[in-house]
Protein backbone atom coordinates (compact mmCIF):
# COMPACT_ATOMS: atom_id res chain seq x y z
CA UNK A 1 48.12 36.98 6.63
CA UNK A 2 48.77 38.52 3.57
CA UNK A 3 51.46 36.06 0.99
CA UNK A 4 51.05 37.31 -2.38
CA UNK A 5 55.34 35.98 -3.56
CA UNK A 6 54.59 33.40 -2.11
CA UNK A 7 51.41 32.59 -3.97
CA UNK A 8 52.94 32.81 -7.24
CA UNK A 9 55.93 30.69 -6.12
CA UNK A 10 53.80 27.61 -4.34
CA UNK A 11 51.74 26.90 -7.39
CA UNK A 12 54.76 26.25 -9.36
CA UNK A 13 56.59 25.15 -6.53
CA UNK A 14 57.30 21.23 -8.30
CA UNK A 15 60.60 22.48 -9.97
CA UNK A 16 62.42 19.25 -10.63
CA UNK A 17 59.43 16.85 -12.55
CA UNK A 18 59.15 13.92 -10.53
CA UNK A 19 61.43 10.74 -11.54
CA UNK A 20 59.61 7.57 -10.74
CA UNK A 21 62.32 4.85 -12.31
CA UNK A 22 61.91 3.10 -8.99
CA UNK A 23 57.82 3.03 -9.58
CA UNK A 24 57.46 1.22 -12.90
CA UNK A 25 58.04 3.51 -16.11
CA UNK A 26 56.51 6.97 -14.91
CA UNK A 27 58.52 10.21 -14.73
CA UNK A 28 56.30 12.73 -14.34
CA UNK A 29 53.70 13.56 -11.66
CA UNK A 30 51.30 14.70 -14.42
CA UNK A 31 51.07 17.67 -12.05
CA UNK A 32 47.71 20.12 -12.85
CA UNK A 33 48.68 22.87 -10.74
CA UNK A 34 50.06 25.57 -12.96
CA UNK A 35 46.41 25.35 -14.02
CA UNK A 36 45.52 26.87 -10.60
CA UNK A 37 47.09 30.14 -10.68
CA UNK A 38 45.85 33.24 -10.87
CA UNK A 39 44.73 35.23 -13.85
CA UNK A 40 47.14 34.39 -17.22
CA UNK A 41 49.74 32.18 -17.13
CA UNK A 42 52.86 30.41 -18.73
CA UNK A 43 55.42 28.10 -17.71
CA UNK A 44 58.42 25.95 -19.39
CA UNK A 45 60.66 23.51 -17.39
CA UNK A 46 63.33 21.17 -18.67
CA UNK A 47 64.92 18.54 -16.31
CA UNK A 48 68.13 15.68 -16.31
CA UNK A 49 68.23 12.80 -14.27
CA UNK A 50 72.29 11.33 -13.24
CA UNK A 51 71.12 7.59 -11.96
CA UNK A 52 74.08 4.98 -10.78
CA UNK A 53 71.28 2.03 -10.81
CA UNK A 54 73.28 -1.49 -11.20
CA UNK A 55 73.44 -5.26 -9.17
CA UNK A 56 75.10 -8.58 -9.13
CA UNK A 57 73.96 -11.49 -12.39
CA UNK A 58 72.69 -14.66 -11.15
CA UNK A 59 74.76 -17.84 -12.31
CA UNK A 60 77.90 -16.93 -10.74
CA UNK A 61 79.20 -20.11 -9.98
CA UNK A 62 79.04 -20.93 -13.64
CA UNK A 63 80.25 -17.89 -15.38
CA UNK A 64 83.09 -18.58 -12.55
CA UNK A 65 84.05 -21.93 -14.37
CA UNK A 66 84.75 -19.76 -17.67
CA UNK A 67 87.16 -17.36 -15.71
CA UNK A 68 84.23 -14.46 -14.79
CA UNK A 69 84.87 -12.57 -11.46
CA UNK A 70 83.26 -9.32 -12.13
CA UNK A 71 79.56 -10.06 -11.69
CA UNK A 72 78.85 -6.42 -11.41
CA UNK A 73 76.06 -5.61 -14.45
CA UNK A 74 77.18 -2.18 -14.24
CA UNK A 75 74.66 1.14 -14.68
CA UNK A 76 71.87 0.05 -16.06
CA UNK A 77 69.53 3.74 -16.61
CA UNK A 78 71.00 5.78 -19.33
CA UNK A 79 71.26 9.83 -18.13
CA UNK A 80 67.79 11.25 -19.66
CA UNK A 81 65.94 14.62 -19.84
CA UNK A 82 62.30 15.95 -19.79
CA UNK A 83 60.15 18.86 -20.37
CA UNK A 84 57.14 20.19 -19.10
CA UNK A 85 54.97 23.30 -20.55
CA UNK A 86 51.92 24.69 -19.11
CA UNK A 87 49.61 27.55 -20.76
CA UNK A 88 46.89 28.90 -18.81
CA UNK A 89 44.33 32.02 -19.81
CA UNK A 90 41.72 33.20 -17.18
CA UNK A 91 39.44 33.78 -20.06
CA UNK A 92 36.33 35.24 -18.05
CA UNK A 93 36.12 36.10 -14.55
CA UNK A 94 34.56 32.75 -13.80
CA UNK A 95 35.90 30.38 -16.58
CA UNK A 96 39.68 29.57 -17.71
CA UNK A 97 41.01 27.41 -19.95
CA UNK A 98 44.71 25.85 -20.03
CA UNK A 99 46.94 23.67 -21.63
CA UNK A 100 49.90 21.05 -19.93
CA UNK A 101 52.20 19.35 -22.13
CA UNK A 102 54.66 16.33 -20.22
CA UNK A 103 55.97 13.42 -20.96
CA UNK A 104 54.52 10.85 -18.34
CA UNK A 105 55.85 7.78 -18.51
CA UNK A 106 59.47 6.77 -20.20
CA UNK A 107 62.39 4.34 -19.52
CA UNK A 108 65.76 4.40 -21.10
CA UNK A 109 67.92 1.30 -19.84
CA UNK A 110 70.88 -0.46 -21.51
CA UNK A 111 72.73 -3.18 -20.01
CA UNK A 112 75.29 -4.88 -21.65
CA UNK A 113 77.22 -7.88 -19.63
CA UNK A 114 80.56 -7.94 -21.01
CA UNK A 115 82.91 -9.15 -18.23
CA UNK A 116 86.55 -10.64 -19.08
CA UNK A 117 86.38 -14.15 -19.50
CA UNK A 118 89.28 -17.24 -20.61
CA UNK A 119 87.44 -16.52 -23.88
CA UNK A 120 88.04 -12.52 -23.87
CA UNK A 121 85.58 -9.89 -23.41
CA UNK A 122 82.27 -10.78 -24.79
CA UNK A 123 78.40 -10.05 -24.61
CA UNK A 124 77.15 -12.71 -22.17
CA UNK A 125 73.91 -11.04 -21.55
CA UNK A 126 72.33 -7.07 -22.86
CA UNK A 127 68.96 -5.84 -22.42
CA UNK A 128 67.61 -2.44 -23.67
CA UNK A 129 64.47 -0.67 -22.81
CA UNK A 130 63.56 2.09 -24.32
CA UNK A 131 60.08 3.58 -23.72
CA UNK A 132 58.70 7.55 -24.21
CA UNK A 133 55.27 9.11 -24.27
CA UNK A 134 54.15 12.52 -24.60
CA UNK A 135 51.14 13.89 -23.04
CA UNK A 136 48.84 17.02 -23.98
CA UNK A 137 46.15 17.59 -21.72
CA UNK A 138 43.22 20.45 -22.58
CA UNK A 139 41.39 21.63 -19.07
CA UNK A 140 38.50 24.15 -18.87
CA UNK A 141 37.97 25.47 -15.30
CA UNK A 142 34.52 27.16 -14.16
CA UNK A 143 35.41 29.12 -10.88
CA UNK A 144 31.36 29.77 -8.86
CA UNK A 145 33.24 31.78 -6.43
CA UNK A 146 36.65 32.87 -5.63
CA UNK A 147 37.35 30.33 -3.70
CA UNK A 148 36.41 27.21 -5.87
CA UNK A 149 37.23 25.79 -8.79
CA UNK A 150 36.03 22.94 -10.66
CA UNK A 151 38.01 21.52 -13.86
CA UNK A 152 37.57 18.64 -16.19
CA UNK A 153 39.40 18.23 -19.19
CA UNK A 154 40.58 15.94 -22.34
CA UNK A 155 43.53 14.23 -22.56
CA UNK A 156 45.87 13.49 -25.89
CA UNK A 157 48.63 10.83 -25.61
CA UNK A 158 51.26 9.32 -27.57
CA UNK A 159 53.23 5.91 -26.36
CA UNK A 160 55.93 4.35 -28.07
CA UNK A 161 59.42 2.15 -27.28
CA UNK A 162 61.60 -1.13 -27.93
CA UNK A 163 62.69 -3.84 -25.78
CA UNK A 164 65.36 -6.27 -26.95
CA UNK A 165 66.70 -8.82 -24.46
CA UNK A 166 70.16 -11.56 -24.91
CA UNK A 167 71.82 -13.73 -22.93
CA UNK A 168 71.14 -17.71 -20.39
CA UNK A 169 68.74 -16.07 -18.09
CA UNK A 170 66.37 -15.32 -20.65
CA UNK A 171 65.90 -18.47 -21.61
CA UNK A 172 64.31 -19.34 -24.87
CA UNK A 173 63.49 -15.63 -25.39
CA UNK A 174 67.05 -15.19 -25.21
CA UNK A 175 67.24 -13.03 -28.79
CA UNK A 176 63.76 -11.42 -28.43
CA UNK A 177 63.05 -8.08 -29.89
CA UNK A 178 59.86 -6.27 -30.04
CA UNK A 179 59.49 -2.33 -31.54
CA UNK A 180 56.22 -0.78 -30.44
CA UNK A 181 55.18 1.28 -33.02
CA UNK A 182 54.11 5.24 -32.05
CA UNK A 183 50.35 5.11 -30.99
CA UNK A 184 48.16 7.71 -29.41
CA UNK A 185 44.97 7.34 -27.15
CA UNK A 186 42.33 9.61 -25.84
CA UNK A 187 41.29 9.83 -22.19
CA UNK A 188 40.10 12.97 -19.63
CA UNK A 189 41.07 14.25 -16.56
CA UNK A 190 38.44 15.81 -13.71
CA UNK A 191 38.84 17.56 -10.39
CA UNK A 192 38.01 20.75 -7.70
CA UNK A 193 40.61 22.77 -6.00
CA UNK A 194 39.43 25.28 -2.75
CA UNK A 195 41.88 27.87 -1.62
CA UNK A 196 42.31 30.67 0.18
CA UNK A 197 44.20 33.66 -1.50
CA UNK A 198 45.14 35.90 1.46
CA UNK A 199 46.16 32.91 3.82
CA UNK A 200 48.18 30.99 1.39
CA UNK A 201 45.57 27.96 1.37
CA UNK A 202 45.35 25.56 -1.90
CA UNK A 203 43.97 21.78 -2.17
CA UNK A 204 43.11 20.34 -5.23
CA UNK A 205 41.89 16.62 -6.12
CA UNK A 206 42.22 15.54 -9.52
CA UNK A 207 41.36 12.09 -11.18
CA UNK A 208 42.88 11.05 -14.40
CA UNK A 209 41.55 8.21 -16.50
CA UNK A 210 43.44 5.21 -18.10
CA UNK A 211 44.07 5.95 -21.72
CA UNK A 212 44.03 3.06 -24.73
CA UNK A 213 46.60 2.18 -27.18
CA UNK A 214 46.31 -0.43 -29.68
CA UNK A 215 50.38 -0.53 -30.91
CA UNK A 216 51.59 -2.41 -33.75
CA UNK A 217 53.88 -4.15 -32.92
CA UNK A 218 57.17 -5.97 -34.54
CA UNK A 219 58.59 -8.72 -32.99
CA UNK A 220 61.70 -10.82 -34.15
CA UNK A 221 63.93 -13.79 -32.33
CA UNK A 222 67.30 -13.02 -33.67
CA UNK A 223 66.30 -11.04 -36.23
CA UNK A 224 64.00 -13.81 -37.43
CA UNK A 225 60.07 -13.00 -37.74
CA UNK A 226 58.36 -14.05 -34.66
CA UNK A 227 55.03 -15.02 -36.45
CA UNK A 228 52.86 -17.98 -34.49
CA UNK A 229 49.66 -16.41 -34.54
CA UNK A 230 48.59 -13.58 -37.40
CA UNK A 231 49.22 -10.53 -37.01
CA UNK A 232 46.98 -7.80 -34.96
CA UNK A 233 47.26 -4.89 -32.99
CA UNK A 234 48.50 -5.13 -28.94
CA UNK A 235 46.34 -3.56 -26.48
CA UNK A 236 48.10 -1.51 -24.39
CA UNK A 237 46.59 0.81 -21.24
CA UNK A 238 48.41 3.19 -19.24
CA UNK A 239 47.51 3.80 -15.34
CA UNK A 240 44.49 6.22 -13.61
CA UNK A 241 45.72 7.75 -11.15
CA UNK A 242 44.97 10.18 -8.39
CA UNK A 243 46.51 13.28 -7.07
CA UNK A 244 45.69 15.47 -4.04
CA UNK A 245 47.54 18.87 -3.58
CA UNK A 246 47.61 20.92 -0.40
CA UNK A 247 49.61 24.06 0.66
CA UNK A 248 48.99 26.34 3.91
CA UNK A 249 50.94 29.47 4.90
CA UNK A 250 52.16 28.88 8.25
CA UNK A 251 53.72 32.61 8.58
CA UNK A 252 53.49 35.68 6.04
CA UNK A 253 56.75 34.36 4.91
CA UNK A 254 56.77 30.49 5.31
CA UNK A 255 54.29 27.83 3.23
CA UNK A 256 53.78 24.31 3.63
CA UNK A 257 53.09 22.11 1.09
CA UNK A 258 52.31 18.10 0.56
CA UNK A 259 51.12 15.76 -1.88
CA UNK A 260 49.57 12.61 -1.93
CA UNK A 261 49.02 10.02 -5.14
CA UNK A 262 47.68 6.81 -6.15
CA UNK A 263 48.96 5.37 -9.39
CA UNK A 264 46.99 1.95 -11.07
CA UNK A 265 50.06 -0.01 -11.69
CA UNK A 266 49.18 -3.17 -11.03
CA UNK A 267 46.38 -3.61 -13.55
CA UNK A 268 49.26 -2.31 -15.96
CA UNK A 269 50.39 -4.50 -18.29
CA UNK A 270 52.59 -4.96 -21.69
CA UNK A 271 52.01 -8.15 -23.38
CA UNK A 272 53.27 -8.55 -27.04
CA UNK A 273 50.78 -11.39 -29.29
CA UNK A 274 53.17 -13.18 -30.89
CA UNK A 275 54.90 -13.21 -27.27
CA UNK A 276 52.33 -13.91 -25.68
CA UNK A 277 51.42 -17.15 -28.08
CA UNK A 278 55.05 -18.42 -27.11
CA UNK A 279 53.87 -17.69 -23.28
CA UNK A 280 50.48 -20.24 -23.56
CA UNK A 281 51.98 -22.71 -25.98
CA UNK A 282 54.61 -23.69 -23.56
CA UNK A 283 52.25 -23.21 -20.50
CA UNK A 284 50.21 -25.96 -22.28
CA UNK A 285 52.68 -27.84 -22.91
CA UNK A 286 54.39 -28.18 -19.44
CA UNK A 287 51.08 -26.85 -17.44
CA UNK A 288 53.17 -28.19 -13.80
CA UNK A 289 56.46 -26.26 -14.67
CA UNK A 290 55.27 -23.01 -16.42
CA UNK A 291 52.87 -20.40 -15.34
CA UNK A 292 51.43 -17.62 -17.27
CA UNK A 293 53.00 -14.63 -17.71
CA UNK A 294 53.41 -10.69 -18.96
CA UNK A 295 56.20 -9.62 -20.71
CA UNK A 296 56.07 -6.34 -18.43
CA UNK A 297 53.57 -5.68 -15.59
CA UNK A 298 53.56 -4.90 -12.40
CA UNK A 299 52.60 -6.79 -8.92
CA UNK A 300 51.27 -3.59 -7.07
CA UNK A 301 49.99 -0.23 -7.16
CA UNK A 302 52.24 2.99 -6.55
CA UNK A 303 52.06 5.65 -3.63
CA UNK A 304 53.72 8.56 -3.45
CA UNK A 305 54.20 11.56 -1.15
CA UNK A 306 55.96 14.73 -0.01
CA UNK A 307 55.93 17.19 1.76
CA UNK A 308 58.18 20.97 1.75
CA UNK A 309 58.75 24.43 3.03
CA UNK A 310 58.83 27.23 1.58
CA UNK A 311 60.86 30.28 2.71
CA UNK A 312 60.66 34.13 1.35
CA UNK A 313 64.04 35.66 2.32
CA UNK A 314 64.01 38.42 0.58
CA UNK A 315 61.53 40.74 -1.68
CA UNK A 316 62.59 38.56 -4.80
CA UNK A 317 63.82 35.36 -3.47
CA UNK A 318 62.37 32.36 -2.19
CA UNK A 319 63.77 28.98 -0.87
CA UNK A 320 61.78 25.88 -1.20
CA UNK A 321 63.31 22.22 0.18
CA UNK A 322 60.99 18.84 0.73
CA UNK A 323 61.26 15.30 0.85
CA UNK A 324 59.40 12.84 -0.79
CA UNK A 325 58.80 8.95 -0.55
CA UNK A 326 57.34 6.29 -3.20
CA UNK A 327 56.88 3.18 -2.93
CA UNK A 328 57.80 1.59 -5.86
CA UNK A 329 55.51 -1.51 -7.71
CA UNK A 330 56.23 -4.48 -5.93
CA UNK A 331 58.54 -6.90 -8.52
CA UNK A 332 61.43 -8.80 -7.80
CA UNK A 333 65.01 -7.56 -8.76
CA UNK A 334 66.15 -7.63 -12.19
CA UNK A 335 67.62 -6.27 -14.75
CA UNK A 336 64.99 -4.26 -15.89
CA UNK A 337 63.51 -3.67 -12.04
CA UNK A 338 66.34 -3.05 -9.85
CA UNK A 339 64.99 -0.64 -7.37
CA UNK A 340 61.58 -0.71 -5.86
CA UNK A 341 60.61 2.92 -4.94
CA UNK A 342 62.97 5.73 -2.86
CA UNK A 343 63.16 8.66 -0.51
CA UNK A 344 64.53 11.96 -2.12
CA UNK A 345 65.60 15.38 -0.88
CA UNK A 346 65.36 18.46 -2.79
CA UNK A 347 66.35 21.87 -2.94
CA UNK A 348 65.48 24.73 -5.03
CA UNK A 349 65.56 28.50 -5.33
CA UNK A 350 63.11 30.90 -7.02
CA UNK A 351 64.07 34.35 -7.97
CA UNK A 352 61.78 37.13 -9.17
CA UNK A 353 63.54 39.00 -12.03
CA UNK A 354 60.35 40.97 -12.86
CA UNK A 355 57.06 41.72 -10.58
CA UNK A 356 55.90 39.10 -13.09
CA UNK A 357 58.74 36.92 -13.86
CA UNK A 358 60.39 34.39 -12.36
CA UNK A 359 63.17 32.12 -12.91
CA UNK A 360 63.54 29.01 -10.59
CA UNK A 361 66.25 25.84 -10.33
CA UNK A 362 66.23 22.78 -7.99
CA UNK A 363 68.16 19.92 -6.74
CA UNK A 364 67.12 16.52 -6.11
CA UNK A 365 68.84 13.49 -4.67
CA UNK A 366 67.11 10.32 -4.94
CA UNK A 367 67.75 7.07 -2.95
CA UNK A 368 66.49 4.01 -4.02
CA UNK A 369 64.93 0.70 -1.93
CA UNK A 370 66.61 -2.33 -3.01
CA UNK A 371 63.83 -4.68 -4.77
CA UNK A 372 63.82 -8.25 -3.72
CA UNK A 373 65.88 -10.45 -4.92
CA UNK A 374 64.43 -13.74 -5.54
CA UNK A 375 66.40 -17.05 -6.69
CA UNK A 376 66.13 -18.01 -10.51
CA UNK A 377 63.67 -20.95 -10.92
CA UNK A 378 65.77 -23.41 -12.61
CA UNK A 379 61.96 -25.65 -13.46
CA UNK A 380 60.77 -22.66 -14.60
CA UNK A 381 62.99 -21.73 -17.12
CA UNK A 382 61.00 -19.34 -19.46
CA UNK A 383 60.50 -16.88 -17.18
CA UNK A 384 64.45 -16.09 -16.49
CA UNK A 385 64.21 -13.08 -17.11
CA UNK A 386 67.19 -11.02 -15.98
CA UNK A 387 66.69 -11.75 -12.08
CA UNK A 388 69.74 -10.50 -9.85
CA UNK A 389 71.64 -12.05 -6.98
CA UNK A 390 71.96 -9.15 -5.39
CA UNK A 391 71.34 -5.20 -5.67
CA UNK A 392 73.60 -2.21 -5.59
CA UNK A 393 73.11 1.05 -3.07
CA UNK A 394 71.51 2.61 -6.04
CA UNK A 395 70.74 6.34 -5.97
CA UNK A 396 70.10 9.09 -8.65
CA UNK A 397 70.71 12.74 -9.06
CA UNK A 398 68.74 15.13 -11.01
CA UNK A 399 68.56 19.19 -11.55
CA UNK A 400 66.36 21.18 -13.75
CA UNK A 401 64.89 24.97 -14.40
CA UNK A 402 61.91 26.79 -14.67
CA UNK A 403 60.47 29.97 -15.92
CA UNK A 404 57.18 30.79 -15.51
CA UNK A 405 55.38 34.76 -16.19
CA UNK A 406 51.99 36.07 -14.90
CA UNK A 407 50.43 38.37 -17.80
């Protein structure tokens, strides 16, 4: 069963970059398959994500006493883009060597509670995150046969972002502000990929590590140094993960393809020192009422999947649609965690301008799973921190192009 269009399409067959808002702060399935294909080869792919993400404030029934009946917080994700570039030379028969530039993880959420009140319209409550990272990852592949193909690789990364939170359910951190200053950590990436040319067959398995920051970090309580303890460096460690690729041709025109991965999360955490001295000094202080805790983590790890078809209809064009499911990271609804992972569609379409070119856009519709809502704990006050009473039907929408040539 010969496929040969459809072997150029499948290995770039991820046309919209994976949005994970619902899954903690990654956006990008840090895919390594453009590194798979065949001979020399470059692609560029740019991506925007349309989210309508809100839910329902918590102390209703006193914002209700001050002439509040909108309780809606309104959209909470701002509309964001990325890009992802992959260059990839087959340097010898048996050894290649490529490039991948993305931007893995990244939030961009502003909330700002403003409802009409017997006082007029005023902030009661805002919280903006803002986090973005940029990834370049350097693989060398060693290929003992046509078949195989055995890659490791290093791994350049630069994290930075700014939280600022206001308003009664933050408590005495109500006025907090923290700017994470750009850092960049080293880690590496390994894995083996088996295919099959002339039957359409590709797996791959690849394992990337957890990568370091140290961030300096400024933090402020209403513009007012936060200073209890002196001043050092936060330790900051984004997620290993794992990723396992497989496509099959099912007919010389038709290709199936899935994907399976396992992202860290829960060992994934963001905790400020001069916020996190606030954190123990009041957990010593009321030791029955308070329990330790991040200023972002995560209770669980994230799983992912999907699975597509792909259809050659013609000569030059090719169809692709799949679905894919995640299952978010576990927390409890709130301002900055309203969803908790989703079920998407997409569609896409790949034309072949040139017997080496091709140009490619896709459509994705994302629906999210409601997170739990959980009641504020009034004995608990310092960690009021933005829950909701209740979440929206929350859904995204996101389109994007891609261009790859075979030289």
């Amino acid at each position: 069963m010969k496929t040969p269009f459809l072997k150029i399409a499948l290995g770039s067959s991820f046309i919209i970059p994976i949005f994970s808002y619902a899954a903690a702060i990654e956006k990008s399935d840090q895919s390594i398959l453009p590194f798979l294909e065949s001979n020399n080869y470059v692609e560029l792919s740019y991506a925007e994500l349309y989210a309508d993400v809100s839910g329902q404030v918590q102390n209703q029934q006193a914002l209700q006493q001050i002439g509040v009946h909108d309780f809606s917080t309104g959209n909470l994700v701002d509309d964001y883009h990325f890009v992802n570039a992959t260059a990839k030379l087959q340097i010898h028969p048996q050894i290649s060597f490529g490039v991948i530039y993305d931007q893995p993880y990244g939030v961009d959420l502003s909330y700002d509670y403003r409802p009409q009140s017997n006082f007029g319209r005023q902030t009661i409550e805002s919280t903006h995150l803002n986090f973005k990272s940029e990834n370049l990852s350097m693989l060398v592949g060693y290929q003992p046969t046509l078949n195989w193909n055995i890659y490791t690789g290093a791994v350049y990364q630069q994290f930075e972002g700014e939280l600022d939170v206001f308003g009664p359910s933050y408590s005495v951190m109500s006025g907090y502000q923290a700017k994470f200053k750009e850092s960049s950590g080293h880690g590496w990436l390994a894995g083996l990929s088996y295919q099959i040319p002339e039957y359409a067959l590709k797996t791959a398995i690849t394992y990337r590590s957890k990568i370091k920051h140290q961030s300096a970090v400024t933090e402020d309580i209403f513009d007012q140094a936060l200073s209890v303890i002196p001043s050092a460096k936060t330790d900051i460690t984004t997620p290993q993960s794992v990723s396992l690729d497989f496509q099959t041709g099912l007919t010389p025109k038709n290709v199936l393809y899935s994907s399976l991965r396992w992202v860290n999360w829960k060992d994934f955490e963001i905790q400020p020192r001069q916020f996190g001295a606030v954190v123990d000094l009041a957990v010593q202080q009321y030791p029955d009422l308070i329990k330790p805790f991040n200023l972002i983590d995560y209770n669980t790890d994230q799983w992912s999947a999907k699975l597509g078809l792909a259809h050659q209809f013609a000569d030059r064009w090719l169809g692709l649609t799949d679905v894919s499911w995640d299952s978010g990271a576990g927390n409890p609804a709130s301002t900055v965690n309203p969803s908790d992972g989703f079920y998407a569609l997409g569609l896409a379409g790949l034309y072949k301008f040139h017997k080496n070119s091709f140009i490619a856009y896709g459509l994705k519709y994302f629906k999210f799973n409601k997170a739990d809502v959980k009641k504020l704990d009034t004995t608990n006050a310092i960690t009021q921190n933005g829950t909701l009473s209740a979440v929206s039907n929350n859904n995204a929408f996101a389109h994007g192009i891609k261009i790859g040539y075979f030289f």
